[in-house]
N, C-alpha and C. Protein backbone atom coordinates (compact mmCIF):
# COMPACT_ATOMS: atom_id res chain seq x y z
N UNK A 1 125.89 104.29 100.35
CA UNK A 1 124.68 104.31 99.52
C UNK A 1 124.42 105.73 99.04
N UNK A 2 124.01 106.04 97.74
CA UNK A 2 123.55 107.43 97.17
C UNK A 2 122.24 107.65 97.60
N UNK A 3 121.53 108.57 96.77
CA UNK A 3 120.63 108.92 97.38
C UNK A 3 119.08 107.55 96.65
N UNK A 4 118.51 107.80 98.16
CA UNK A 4 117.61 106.87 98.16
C UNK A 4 116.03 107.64 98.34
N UNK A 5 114.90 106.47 97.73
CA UNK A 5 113.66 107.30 97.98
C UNK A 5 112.89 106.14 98.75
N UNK A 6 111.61 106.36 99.39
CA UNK A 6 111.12 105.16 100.16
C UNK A 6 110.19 105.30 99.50
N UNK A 7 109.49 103.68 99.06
CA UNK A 7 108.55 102.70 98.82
C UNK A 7 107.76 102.18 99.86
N UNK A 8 105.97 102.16 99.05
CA UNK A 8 105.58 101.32 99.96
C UNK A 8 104.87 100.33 99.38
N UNK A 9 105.18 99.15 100.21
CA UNK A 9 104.98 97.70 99.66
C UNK A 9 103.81 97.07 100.69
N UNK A 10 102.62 96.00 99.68
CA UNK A 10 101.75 96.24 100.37
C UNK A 10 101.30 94.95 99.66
N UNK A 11 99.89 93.37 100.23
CA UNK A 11 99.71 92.31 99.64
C UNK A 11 98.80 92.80 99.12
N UNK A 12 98.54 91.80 98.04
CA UNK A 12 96.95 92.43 97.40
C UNK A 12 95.77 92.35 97.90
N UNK A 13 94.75 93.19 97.72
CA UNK A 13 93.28 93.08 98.29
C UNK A 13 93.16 91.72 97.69
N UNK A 14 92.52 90.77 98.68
CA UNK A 14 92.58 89.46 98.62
C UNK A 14 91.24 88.55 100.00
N UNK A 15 90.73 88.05 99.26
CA UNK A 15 90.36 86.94 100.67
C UNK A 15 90.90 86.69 102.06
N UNK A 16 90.71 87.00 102.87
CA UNK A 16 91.27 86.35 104.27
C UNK A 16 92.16 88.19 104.44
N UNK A 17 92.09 89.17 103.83
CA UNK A 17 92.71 90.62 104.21
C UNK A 17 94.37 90.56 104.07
N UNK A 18 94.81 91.38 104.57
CA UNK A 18 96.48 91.71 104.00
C UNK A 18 97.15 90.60 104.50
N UNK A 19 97.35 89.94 103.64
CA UNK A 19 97.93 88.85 103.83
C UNK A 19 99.56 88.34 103.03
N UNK A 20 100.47 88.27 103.78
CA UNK A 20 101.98 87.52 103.14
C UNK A 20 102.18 86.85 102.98
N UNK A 21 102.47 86.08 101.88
CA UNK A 21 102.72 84.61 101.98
C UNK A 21 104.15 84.59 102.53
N UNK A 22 104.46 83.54 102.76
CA UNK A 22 106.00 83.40 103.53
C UNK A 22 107.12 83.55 102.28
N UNK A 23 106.84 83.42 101.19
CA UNK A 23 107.40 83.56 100.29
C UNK A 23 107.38 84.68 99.50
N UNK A 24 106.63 85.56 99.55
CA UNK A 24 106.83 86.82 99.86
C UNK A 24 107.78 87.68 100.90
N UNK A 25 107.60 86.95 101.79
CA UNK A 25 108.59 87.83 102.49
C UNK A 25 109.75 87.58 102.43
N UNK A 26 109.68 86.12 101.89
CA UNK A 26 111.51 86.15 101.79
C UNK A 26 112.32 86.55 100.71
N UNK A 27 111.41 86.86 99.13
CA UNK A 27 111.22 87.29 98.43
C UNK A 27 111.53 89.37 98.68
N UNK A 28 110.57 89.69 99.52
CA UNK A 28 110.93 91.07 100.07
C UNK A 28 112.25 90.87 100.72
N UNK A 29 112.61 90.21 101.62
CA UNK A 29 113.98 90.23 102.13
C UNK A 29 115.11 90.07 101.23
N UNK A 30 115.10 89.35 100.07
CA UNK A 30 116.07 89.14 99.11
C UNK A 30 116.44 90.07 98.70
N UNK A 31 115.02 90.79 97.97
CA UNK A 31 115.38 92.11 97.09
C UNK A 31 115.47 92.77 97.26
N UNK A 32 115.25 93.06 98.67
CA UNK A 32 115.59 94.60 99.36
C UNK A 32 116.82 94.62 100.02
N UNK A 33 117.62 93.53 100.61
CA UNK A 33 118.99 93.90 101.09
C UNK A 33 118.79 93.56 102.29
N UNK A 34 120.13 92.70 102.99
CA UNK A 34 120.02 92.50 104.67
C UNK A 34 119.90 93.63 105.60
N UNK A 35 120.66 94.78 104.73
CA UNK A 35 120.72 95.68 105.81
C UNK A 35 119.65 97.07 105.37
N UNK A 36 118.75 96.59 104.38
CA UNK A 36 117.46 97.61 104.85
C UNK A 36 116.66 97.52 105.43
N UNK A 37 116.58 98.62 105.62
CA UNK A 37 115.38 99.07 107.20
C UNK A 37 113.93 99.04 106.71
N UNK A 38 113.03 97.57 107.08
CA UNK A 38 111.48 98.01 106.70
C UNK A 38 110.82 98.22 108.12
N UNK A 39 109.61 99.48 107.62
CA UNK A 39 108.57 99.41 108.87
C UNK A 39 107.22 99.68 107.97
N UNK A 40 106.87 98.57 109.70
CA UNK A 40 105.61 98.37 109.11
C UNK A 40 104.36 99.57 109.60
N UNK A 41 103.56 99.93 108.61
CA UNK A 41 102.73 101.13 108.79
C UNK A 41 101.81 100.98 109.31
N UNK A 42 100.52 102.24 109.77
CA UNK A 42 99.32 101.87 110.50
C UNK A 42 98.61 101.73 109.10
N UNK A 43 99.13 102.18 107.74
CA UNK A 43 98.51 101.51 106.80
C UNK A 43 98.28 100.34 106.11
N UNK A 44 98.81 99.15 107.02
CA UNK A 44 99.13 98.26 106.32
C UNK A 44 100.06 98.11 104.82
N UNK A 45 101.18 98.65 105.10
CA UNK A 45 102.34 98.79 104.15
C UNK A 45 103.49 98.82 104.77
N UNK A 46 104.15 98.04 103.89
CA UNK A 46 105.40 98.14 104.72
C UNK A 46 106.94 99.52 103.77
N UNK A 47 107.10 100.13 104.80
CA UNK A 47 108.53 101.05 104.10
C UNK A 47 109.51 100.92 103.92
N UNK A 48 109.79 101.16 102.67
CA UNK A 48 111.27 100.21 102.63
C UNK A 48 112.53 102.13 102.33
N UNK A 49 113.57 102.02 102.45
CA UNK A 49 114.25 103.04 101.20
C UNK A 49 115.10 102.20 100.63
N UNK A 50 115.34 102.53 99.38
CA UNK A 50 115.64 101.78 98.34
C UNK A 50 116.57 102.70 97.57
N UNK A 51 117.87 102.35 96.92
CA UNK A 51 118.58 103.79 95.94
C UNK A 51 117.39 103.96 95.02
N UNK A 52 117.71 105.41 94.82
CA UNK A 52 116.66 105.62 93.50
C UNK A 52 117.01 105.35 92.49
N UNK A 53 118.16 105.22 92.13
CA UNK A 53 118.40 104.51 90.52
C UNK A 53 117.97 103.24 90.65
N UNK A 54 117.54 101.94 91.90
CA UNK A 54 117.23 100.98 91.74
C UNK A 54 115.74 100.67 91.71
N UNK A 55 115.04 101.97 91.85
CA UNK A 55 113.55 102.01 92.24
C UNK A 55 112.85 100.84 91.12
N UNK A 56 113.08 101.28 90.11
CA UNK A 56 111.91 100.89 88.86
C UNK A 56 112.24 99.27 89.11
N UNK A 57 113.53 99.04 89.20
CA UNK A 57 114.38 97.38 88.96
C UNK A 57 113.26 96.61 90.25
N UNK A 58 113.15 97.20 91.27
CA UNK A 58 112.85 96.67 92.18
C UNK A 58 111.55 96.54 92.66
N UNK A 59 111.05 97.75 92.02
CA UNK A 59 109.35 97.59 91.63
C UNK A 59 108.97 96.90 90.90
N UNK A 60 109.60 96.32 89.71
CA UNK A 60 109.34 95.38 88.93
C UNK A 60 109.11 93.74 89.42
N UNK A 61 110.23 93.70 90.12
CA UNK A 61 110.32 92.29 90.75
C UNK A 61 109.51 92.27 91.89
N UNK A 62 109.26 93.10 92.75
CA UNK A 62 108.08 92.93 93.94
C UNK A 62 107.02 92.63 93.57
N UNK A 63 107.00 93.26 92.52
CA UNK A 63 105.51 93.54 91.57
C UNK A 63 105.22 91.89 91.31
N UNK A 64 106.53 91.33 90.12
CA UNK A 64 106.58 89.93 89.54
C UNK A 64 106.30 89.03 90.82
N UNK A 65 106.65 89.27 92.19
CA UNK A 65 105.44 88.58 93.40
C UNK A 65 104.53 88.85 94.05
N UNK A 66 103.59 89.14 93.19
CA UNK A 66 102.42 89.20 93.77
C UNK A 66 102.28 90.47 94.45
N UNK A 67 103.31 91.80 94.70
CA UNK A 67 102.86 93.07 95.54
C UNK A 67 102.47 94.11 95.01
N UNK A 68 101.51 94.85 95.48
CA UNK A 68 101.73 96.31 95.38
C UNK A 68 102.47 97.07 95.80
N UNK A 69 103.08 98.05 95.00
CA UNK A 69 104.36 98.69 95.14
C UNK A 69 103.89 100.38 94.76
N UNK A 70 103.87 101.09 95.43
CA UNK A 70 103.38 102.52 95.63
C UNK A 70 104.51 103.53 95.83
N UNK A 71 104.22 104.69 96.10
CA UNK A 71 104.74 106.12 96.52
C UNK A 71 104.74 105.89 98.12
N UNK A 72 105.41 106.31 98.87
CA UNK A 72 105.40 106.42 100.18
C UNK A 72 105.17 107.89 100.47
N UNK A 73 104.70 108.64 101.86
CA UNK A 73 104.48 109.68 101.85
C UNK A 73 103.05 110.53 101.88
N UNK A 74 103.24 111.33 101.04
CA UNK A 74 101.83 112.44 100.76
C UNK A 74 101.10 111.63 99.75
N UNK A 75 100.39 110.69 99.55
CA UNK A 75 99.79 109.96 98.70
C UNK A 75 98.34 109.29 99.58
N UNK A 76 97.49 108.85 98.69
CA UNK A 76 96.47 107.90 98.65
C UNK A 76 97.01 106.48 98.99
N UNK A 77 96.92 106.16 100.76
CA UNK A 77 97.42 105.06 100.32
C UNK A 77 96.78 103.78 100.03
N UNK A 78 97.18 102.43 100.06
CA UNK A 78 96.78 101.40 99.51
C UNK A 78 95.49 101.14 100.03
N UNK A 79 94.08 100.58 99.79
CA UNK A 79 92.81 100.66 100.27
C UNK A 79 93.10 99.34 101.29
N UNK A 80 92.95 100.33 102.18
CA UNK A 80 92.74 99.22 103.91
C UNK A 80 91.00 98.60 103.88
N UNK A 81 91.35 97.03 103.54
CA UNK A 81 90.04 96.53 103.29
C UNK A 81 90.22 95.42 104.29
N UNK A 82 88.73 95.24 104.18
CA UNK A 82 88.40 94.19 105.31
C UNK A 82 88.71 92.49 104.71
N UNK A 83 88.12 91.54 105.65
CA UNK A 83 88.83 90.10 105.30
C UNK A 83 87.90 89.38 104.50
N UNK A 84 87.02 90.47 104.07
CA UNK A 84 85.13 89.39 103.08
C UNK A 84 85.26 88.23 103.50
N UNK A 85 85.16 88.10 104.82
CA UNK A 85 84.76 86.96 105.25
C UNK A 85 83.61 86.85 105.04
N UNK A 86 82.18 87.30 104.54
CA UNK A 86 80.99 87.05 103.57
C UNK A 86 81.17 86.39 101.88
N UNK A 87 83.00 86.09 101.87
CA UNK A 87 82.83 85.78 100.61
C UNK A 87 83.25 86.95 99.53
N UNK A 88 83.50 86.39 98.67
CA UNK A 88 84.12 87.46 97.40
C UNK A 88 83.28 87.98 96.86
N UNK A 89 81.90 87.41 96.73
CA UNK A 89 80.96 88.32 95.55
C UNK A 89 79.94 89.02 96.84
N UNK A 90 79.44 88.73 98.24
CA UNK A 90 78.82 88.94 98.77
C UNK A 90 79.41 90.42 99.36
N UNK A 91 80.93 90.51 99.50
CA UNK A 91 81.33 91.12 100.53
C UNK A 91 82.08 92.55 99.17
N UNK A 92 81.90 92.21 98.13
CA UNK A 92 82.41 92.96 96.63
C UNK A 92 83.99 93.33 96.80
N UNK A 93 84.73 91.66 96.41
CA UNK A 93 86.02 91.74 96.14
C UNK A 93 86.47 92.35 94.92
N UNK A 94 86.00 92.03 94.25
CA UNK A 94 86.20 92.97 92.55
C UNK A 94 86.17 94.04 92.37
N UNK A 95 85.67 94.49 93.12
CA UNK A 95 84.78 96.09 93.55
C UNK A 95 86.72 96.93 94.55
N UNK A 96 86.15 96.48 95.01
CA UNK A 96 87.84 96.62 96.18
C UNK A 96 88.81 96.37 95.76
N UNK A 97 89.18 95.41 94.68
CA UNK A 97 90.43 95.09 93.84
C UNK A 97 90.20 96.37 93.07
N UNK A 98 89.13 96.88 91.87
CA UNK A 98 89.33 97.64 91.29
C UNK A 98 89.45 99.80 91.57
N UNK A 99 89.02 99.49 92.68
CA UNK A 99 89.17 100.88 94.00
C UNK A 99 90.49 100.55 93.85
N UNK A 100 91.32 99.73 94.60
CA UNK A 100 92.79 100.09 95.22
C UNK A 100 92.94 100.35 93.81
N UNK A 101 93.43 99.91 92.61
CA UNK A 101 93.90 99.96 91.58
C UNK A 101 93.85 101.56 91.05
N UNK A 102 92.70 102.40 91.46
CA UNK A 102 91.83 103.78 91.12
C UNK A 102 93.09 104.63 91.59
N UNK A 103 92.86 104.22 92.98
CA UNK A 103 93.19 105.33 94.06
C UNK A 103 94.32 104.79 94.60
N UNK A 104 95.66 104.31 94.96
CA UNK A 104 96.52 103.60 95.71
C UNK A 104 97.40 105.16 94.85
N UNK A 105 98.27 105.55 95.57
CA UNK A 105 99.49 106.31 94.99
C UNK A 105 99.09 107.73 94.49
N UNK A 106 97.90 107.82 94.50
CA UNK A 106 97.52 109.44 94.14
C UNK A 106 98.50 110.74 94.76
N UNK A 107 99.24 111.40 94.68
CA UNK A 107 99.66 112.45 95.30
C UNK A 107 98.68 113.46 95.83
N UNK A 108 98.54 113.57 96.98
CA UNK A 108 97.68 114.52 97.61
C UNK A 108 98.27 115.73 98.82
N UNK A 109 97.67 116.46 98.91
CA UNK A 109 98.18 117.20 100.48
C UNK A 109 98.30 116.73 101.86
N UNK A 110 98.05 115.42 101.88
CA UNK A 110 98.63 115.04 103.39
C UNK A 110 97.87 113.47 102.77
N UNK A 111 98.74 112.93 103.82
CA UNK A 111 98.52 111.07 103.53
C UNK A 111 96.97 111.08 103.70
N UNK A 112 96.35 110.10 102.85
CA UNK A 112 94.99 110.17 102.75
C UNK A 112 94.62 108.54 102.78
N UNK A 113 93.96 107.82 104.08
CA UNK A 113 93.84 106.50 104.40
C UNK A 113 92.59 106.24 103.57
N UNK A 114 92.11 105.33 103.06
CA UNK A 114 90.44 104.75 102.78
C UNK A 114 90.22 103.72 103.11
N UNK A 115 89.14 103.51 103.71
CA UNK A 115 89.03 102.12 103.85
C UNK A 115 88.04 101.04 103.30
N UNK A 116 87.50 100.11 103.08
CA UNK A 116 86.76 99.60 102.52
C UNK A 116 85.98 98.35 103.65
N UNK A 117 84.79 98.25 103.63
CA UNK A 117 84.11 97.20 104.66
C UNK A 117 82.83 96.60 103.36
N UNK A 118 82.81 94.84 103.29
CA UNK A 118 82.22 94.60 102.74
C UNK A 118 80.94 93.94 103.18
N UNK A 119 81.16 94.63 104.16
CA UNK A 119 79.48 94.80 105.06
C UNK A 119 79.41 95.51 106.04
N UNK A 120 78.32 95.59 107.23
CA UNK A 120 78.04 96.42 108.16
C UNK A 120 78.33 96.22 109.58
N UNK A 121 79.33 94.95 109.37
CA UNK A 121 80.55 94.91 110.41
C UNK A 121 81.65 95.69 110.25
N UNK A 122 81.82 96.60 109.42
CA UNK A 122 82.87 97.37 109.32
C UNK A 122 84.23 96.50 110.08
N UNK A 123 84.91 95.54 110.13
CA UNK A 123 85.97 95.31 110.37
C UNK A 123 87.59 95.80 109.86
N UNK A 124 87.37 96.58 108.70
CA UNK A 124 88.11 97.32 108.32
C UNK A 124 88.16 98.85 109.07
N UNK A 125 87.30 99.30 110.02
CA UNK A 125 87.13 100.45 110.50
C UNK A 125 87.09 101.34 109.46
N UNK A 126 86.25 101.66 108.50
CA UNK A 126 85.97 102.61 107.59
C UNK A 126 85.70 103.73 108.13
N UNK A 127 84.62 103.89 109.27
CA UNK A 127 84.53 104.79 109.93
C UNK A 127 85.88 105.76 110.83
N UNK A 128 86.88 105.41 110.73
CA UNK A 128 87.88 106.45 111.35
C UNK A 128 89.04 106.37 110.38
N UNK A 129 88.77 106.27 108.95
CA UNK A 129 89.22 106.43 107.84
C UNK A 129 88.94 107.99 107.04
N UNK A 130 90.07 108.61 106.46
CA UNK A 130 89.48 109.53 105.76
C UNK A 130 87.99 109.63 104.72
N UNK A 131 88.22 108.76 104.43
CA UNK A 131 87.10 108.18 103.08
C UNK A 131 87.16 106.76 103.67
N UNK A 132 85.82 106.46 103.61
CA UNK A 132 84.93 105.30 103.84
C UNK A 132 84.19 104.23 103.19
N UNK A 133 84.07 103.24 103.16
CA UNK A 133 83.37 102.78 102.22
C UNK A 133 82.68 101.39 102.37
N UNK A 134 81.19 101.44 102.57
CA UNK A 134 80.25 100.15 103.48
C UNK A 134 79.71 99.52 102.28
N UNK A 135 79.91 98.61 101.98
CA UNK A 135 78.88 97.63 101.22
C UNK A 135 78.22 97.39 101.89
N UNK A 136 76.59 97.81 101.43
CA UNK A 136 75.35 97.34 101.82
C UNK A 136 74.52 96.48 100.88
N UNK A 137 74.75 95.12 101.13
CA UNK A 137 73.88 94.10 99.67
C UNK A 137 74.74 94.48 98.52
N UNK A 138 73.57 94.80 97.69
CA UNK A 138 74.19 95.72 96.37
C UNK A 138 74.61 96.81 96.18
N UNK A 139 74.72 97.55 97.23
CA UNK A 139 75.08 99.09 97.08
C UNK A 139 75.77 99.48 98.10
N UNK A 140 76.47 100.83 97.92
CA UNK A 140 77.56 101.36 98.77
C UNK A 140 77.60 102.70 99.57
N UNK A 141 77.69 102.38 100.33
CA UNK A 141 77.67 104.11 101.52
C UNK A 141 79.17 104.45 101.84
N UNK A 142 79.22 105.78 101.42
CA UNK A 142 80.58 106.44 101.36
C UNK A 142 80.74 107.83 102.45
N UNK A 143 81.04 107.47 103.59
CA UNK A 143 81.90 108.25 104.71
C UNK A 143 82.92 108.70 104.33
N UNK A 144 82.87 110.09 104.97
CA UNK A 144 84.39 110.95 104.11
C UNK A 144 84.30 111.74 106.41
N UNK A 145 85.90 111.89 106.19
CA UNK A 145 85.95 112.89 107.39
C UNK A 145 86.54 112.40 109.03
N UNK A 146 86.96 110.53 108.89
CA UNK A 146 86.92 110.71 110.30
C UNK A 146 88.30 110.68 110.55
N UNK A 147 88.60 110.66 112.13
CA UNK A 147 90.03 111.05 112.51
C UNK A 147 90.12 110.29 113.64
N UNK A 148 90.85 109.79 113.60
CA UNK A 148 91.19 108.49 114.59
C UNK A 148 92.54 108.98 115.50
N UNK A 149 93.28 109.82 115.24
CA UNK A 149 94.38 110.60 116.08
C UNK A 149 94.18 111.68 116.83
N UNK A 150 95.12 111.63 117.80
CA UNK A 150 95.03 112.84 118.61
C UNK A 150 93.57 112.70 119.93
N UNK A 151 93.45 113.65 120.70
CA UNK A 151 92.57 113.66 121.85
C UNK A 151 90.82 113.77 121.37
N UNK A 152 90.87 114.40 120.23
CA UNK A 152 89.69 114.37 119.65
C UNK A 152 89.53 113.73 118.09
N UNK A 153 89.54 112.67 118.25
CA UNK A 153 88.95 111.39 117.51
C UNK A 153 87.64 111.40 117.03
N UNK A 154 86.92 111.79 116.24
CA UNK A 154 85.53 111.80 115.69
C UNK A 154 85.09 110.56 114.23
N UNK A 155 83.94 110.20 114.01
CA UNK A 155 83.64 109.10 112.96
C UNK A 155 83.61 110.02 111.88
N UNK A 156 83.60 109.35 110.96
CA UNK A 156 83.21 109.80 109.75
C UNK A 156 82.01 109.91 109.08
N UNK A 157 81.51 110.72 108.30
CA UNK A 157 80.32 111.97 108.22
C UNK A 157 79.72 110.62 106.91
N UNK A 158 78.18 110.42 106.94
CA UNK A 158 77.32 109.67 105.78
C UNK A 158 77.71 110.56 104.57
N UNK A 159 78.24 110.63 103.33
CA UNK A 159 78.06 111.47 102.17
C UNK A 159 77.24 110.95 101.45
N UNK A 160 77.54 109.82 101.35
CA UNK A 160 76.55 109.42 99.72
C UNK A 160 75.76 107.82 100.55
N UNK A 161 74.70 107.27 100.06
CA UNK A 161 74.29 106.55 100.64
C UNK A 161 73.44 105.71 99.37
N UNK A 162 73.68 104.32 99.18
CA UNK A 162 72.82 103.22 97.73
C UNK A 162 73.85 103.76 96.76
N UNK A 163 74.79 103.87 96.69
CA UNK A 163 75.71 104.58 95.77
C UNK A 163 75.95 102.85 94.48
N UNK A 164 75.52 102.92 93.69
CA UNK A 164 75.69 101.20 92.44
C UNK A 164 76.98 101.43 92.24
N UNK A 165 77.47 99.78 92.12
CA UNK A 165 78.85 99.54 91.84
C UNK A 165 79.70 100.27 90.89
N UNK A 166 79.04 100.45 89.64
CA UNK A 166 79.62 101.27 88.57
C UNK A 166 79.56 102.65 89.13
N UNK A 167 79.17 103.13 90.11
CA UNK A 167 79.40 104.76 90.34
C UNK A 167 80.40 105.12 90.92
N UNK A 168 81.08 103.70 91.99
CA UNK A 168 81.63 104.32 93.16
C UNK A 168 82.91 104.60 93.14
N UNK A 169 83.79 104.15 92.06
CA UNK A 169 84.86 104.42 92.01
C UNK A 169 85.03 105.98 91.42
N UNK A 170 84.27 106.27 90.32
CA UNK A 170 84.35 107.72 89.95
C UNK A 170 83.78 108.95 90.89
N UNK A 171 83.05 108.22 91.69
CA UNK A 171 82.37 109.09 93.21
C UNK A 171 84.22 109.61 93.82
N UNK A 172 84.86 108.26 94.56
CA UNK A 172 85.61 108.51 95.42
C UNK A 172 86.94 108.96 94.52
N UNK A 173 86.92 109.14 93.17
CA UNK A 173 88.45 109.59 92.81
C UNK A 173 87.62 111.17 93.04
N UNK A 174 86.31 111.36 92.41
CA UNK A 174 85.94 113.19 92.54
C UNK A 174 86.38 114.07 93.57
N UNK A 175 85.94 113.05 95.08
CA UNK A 175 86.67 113.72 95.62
C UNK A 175 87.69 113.55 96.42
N UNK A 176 88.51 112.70 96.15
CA UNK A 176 90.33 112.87 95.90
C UNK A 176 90.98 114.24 95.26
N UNK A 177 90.02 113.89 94.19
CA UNK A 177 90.40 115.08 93.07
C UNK A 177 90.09 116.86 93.69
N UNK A 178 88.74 116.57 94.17
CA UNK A 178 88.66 118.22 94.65
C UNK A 178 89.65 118.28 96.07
N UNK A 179 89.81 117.71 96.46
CA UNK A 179 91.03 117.45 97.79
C UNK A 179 92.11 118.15 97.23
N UNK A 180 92.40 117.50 96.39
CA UNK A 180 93.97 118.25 95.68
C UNK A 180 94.15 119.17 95.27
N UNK A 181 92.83 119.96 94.80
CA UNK A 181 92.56 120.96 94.18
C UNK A 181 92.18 122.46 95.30
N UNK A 182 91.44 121.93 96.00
CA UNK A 182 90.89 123.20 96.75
C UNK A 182 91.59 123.23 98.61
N UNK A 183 92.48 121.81 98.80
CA UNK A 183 92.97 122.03 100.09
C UNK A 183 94.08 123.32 100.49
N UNK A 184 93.92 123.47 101.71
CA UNK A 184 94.54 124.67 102.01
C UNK A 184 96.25 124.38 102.25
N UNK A 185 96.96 124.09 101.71
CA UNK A 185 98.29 123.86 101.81
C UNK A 185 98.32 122.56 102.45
N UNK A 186 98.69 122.00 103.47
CA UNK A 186 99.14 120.91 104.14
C UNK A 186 97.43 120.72 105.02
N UNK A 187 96.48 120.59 104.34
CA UNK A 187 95.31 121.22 105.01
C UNK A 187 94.61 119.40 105.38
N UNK A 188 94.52 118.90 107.12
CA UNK A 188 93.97 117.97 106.94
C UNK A 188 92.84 117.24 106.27
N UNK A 189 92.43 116.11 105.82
CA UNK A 189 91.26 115.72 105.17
C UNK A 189 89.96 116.46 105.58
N UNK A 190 89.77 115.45 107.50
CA UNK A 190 88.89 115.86 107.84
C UNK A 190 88.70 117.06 108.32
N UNK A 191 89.82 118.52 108.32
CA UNK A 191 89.50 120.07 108.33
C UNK A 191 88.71 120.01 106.88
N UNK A 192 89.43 119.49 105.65
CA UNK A 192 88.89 119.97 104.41
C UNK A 192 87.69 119.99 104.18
N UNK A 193 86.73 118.94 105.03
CA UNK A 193 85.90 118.09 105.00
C UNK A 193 84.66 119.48 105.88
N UNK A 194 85.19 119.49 107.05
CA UNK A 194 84.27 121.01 107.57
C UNK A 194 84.34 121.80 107.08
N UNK A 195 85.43 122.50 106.59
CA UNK A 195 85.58 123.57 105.25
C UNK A 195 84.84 123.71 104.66
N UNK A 196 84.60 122.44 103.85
CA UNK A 196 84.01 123.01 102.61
C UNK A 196 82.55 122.64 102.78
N UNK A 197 82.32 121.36 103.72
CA UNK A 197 80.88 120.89 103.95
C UNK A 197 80.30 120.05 103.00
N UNK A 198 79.68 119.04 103.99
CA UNK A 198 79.07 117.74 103.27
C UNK A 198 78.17 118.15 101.88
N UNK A 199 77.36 119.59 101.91
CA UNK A 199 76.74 119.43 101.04
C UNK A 199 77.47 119.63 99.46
N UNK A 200 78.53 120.79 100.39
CA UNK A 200 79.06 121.28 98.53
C UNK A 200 79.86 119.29 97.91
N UNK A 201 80.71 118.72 98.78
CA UNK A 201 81.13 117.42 98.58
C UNK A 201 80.31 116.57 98.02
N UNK A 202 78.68 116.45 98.96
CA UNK A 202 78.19 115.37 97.90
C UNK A 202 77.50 116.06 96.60
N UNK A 203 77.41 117.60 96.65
CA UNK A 203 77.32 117.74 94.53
C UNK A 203 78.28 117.40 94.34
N UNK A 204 79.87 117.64 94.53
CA UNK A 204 80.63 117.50 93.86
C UNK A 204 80.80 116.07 93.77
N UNK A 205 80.75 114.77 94.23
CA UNK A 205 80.83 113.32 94.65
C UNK A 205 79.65 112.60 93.69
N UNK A 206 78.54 113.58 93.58
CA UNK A 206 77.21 112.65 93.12
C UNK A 206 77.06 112.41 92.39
N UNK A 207 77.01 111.68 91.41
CA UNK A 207 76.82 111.36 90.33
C UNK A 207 75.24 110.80 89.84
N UNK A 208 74.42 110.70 90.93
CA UNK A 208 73.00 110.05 90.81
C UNK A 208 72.02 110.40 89.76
């Protein structure tokens, strides 16, 4: 095999949470080859390597079933959302379909998780997500900062709080965007996050 790059493959934000159909996977098994190696991530994605001259061919057809097909690596990855078991409009599936779509594949300075909860069961664990994100009723509270690895594990910090549907996606690319811009080389989220401090983040985040 020449040289190869790794993919990450992932179901769509959907009802009932990351979910495969069986035909999907056999579908992933077809097109990826008996003898490639997938693993499965704490992001809910699975890694494949793939030749790179076959990348686009093969993104195409994962794609043509139903997957998301991303960057593996230093990226934004796919939005780890919960199962709206409140339902699609209660729990804001549209809202979460159109987030992953925002943010999935961004290149950033170190892998950057988000998560999404479409209520105040957080079953998605938003809270030990880099970036956070609670549907409350009609409106949205956005946690930036927590860290779920290592001996000191901390939640993630309130930034913005009643944040309306139409704001929140341009809230959480802002600061993606100042992430990329002002991190210190390989500089973790939640260091970036004490760095620079909740307040300078939510001017830069607010849009109110």
């Amino acid at each position: 095999m020449g040289e190869t790059i790794k993919i990450a493959i992932s179901p769509a934000v959907q009802l009932g949470g990351s979910l495969f159909t069986p035909n999907q996977l056999i579908e992933i098994g077809s097109i990826l080859g008996a003898d490639t190696k997938v693993e499965l991530t704490p992001f809910k994605q699975l890694y494949a390597e793939v030749p790179i001259d076959q990348r686009d061919a093969i993104k195409e057809e994962l794609e043509r079933n139903g997957l998301d097909v991303n960057p593996a690596g230093f990226v934004t990855k796919s939005l780890i959302a919960c199962n709206f078991c409140r339902g699609a409009e209660d729990a804001g599936l549209e809202t979460a379909i159109n987030l992953n779509k925002a943010i999935s594949g961004i290149a950033t300075p170190t892998p950057l998780k988000i998560g999404y909860a479409g209520c105040a069961l957080g079953t998605s664990e938003p809270l030990i997500k880099d970036i956070g994100i609670v549907k409350m009723r009609d409106k949205f509270d956005i946690y930036i900062g927590g860290e779920p690895k290592g001996l000191k594990t901390s939640f993630a910090k309130l930034l913005l709080s009643g944040i309306a549907e139409n704001q929140l996606i341009s809230a959480i690319t802002a600061i993606v965007e100042c992430y990329k811009a002002n991190a210190k080389g390989k500089e973790k989220f939640s260091k970036f996050v004490d760095r620079m401090s909740l307040e300078k983040l939510k001017e830069i985040a607010s849009i109110l």
